[in-house]
PDB file of N, CA and C in Angstrom:
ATOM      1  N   UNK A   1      -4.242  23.227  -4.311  1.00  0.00           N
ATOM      2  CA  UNK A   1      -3.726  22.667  -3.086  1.00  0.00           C
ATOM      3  C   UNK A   1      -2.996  21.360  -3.398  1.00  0.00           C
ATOM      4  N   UNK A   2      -1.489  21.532  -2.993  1.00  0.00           N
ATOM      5  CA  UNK A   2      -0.805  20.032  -3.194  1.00  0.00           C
ATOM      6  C   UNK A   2      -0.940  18.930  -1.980  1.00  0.00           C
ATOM      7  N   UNK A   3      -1.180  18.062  -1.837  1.00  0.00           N
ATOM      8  CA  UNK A   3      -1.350  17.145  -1.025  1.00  0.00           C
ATOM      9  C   UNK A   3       0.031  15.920  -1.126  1.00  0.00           C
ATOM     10  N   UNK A   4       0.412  15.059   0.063  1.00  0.00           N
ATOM     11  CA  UNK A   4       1.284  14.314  -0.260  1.00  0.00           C
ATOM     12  C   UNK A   4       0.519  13.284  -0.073  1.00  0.00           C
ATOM     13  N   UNK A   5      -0.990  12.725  -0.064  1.00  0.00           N
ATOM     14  CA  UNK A   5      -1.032  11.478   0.139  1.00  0.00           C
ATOM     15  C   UNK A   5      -1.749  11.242  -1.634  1.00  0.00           C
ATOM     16  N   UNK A   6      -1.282   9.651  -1.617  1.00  0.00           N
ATOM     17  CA  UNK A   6      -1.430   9.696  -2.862  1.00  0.00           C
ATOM     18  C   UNK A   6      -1.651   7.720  -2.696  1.00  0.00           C
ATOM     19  N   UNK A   7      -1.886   7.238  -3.893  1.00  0.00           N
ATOM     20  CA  UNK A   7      -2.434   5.766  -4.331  1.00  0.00           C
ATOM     21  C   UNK A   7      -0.918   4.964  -4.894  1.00  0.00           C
ATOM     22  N   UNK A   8      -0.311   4.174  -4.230  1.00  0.00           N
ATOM     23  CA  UNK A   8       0.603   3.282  -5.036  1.00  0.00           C
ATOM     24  C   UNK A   8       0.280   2.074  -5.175  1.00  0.00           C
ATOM     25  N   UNK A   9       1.329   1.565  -5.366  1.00  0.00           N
ATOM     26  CA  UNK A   9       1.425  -0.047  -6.240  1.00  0.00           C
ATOM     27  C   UNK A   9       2.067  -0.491  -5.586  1.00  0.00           C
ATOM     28  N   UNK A  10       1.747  -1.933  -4.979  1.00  0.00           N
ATOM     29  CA  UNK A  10       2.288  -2.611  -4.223  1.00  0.00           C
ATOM     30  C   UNK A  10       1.954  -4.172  -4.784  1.00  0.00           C
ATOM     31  N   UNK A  11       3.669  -4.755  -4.744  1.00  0.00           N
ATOM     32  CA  UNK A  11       3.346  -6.166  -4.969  1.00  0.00           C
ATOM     33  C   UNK A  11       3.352  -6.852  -3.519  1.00  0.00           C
ATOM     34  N   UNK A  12       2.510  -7.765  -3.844  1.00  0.00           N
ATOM     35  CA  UNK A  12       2.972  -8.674  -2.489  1.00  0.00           C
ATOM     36  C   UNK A  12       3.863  -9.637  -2.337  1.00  0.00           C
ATOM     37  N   UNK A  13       4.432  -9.661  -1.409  1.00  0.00           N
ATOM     38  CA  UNK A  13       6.004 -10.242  -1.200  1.00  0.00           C
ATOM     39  C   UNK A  13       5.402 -11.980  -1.283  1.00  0.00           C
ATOM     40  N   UNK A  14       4.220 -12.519  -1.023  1.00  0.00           N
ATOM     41  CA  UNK A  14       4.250 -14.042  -0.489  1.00  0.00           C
ATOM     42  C   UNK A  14       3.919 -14.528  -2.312  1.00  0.00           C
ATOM     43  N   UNK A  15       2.574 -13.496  -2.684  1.00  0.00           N
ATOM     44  CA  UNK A  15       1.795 -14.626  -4.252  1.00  0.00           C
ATOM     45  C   UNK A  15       2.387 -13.497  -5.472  1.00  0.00           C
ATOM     46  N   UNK A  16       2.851 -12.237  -4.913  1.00  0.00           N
ATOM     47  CA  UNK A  16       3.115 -11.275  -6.643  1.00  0.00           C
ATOM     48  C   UNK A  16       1.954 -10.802  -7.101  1.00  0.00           C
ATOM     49  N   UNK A  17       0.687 -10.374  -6.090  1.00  0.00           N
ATOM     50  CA  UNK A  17       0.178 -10.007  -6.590  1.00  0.00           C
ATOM     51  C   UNK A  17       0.054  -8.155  -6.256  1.00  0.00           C
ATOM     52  N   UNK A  18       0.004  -7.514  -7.343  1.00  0.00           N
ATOM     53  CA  UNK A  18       0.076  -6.003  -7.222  1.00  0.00           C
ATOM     54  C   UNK A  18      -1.566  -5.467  -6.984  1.00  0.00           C
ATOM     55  N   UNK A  19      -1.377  -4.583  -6.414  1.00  0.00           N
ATOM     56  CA  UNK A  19      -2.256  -3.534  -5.732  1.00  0.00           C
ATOM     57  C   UNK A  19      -2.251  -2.739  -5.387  1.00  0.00           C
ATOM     58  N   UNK A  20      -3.457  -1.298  -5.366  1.00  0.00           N
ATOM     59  CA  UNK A  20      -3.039   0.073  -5.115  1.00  0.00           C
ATOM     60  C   UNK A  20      -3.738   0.082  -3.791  1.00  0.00           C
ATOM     61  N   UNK A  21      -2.452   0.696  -3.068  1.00  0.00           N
ATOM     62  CA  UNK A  21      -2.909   1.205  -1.557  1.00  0.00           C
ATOM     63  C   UNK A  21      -2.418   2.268  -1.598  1.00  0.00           C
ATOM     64  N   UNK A  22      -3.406   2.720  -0.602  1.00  0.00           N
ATOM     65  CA  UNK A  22      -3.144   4.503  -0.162  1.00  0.00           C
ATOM     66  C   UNK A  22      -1.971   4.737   1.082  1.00  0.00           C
ATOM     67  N   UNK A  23      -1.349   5.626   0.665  1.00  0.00           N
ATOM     68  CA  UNK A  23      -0.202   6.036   1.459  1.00  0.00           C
ATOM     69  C   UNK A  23       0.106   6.316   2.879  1.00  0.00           C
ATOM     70  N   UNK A  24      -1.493   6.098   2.957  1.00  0.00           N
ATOM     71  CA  UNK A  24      -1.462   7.067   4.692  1.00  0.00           C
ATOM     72  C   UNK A  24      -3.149   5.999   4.848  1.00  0.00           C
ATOM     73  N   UNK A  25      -2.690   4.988   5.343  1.00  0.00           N
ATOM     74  CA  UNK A  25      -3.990   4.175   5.682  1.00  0.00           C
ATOM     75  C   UNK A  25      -4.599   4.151   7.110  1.00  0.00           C
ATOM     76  N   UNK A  26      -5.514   3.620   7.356  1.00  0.00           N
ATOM     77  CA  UNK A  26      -6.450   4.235   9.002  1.00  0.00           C
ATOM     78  C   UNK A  26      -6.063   2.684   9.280  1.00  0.00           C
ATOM     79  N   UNK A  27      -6.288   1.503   8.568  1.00  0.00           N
ATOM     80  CA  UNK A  27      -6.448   0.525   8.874  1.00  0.00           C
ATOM     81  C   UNK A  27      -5.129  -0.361   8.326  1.00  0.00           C
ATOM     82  N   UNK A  28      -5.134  -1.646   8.712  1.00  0.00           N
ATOM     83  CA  UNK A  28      -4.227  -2.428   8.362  1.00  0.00           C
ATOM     84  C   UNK A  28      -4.512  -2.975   6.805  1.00  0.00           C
ATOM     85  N   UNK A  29      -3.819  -3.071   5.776  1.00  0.00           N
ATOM     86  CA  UNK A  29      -4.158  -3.409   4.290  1.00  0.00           C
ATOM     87  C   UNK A  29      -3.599  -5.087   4.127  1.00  0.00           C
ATOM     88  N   UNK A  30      -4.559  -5.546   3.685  1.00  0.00           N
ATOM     89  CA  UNK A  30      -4.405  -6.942   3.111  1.00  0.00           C
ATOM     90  C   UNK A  30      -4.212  -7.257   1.710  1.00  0.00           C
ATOM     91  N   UNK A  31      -3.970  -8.096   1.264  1.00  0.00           N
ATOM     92  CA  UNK A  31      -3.808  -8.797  -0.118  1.00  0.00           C
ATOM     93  C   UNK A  31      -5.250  -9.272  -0.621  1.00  0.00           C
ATOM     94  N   UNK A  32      -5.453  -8.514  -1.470  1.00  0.00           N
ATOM     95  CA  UNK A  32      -7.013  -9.303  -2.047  1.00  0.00           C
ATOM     96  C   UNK A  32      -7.016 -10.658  -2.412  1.00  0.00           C
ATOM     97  N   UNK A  33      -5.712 -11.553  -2.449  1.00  0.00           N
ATOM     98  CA  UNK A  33      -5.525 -12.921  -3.523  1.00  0.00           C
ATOM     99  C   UNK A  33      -4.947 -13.750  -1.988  1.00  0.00           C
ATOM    100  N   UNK A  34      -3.622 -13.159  -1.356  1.00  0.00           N
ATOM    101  CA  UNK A  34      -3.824 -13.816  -0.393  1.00  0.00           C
ATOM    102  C   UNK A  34      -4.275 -13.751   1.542  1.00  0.00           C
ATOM    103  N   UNK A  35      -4.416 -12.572   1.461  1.00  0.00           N
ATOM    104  CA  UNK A  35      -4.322 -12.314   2.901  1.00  0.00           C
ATOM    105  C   UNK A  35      -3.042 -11.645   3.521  1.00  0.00           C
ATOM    106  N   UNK A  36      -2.149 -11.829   2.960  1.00  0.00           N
ATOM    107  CA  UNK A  36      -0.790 -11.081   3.807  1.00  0.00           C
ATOM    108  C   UNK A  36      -1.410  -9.930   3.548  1.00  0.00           C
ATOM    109  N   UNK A  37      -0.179  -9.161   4.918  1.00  0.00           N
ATOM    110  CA  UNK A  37      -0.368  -7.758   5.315  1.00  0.00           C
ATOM    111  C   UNK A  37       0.328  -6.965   4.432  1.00  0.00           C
ATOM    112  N   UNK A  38      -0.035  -5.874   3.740  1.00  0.00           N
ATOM    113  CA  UNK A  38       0.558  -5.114   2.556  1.00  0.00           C
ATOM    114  C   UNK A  38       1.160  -3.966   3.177  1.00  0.00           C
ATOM    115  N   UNK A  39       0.328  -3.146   3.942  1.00  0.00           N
ATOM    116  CA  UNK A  39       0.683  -1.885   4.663  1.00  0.00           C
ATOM    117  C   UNK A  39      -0.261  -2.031   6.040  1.00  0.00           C
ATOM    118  N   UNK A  40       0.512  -1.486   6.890  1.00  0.00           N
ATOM    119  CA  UNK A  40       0.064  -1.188   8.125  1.00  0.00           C
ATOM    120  C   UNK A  40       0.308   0.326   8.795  1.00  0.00           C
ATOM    121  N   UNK A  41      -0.534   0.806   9.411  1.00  0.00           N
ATOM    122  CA  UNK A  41      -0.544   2.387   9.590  1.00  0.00           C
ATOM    123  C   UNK A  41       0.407   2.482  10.566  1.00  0.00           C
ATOM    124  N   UNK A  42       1.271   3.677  10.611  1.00  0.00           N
ATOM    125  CA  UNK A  42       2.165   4.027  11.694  1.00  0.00           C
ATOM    126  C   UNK A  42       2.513   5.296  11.622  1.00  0.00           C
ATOM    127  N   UNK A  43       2.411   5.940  12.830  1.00  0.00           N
ATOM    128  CA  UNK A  43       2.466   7.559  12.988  1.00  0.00           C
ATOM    129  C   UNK A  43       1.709   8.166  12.034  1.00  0.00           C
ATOM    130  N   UNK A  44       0.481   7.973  11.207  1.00  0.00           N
ATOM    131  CA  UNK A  44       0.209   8.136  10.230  1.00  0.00           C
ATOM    132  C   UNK A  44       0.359   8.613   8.845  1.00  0.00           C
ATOM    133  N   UNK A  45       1.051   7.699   8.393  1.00  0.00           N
ATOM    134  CA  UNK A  45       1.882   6.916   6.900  1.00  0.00           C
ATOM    135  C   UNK A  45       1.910   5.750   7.296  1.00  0.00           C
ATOM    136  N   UNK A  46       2.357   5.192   6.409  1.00  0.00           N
ATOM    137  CA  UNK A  46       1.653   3.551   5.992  1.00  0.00           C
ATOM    138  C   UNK A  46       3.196   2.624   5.852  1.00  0.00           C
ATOM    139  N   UNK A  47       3.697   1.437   6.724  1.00  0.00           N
ATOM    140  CA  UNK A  47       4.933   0.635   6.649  1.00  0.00           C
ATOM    141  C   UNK A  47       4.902  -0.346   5.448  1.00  0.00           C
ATOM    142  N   UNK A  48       4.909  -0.120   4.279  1.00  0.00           N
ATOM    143  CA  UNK A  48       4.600  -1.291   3.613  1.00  0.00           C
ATOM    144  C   UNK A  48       5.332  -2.392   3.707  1.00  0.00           C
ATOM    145  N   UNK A  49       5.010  -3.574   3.419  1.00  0.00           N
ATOM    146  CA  UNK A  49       5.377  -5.019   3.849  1.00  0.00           C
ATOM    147  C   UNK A  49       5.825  -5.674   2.212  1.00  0.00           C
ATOM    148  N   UNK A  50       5.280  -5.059   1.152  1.00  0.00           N
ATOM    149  CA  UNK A  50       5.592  -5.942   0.005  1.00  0.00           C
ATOM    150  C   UNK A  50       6.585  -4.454  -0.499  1.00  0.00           C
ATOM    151  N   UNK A  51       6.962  -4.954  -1.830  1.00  0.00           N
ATOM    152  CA  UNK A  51       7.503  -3.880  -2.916  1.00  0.00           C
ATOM    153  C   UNK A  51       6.687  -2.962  -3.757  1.00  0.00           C
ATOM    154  N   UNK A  52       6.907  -1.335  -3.368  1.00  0.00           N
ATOM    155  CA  UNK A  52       6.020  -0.795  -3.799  1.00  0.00           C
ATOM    156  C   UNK A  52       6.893  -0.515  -4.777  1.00  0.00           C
ATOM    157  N   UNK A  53       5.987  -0.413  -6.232  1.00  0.00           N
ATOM    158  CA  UNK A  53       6.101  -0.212  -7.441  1.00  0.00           C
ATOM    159  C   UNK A  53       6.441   0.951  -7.989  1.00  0.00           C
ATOM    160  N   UNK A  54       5.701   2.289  -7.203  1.00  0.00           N
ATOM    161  CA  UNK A  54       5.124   3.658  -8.021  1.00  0.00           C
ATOM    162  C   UNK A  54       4.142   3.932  -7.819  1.00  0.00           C
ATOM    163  N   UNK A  55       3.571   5.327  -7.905  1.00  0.00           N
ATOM    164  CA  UNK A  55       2.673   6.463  -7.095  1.00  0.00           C
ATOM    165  C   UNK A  55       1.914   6.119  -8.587  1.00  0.00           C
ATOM    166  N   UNK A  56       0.558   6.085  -8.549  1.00  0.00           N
ATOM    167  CA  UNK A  56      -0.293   5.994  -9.694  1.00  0.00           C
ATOM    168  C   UNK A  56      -0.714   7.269  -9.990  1.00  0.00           C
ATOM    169  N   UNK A  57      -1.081   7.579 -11.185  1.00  0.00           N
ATOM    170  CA  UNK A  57      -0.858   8.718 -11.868  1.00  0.00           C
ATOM    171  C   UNK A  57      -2.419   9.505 -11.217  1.00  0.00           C
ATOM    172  N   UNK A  58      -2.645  10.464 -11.180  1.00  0.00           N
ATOM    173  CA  UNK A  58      -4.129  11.082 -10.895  1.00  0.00           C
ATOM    174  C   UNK A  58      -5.518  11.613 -12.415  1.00  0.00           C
TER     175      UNK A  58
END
């Protein structure tokens, strides 16, 4: 079974710091270093707010 949700990489736009968020989030995603908003859920898929990097490998 192929699935499209999957784990990327996201830097954050305010400190640079990278992190994997999931593609299709329930909740609003924060920055572990500073608090900005990384992704926020919509229609369910995820608006990201920083630069996502790339889909992490499985």
């Amino acid at each position: 079974m192929v699935t499209s949700s999957k784990f990327v990489n996201v830097e954050c736009a305010d400190c640079g710091n990278k992190q994997a968020v999931f593609n299709k989030p329930a909740t609003v995603v924060k920055c572990s270093v500073c608090g900005a908003v990384l992704a926020e859920p919509v229609g369910g898929i995820a608006r990201f707010s920083g630069k996502v990097l790339g889909a992490l490998d499985a």
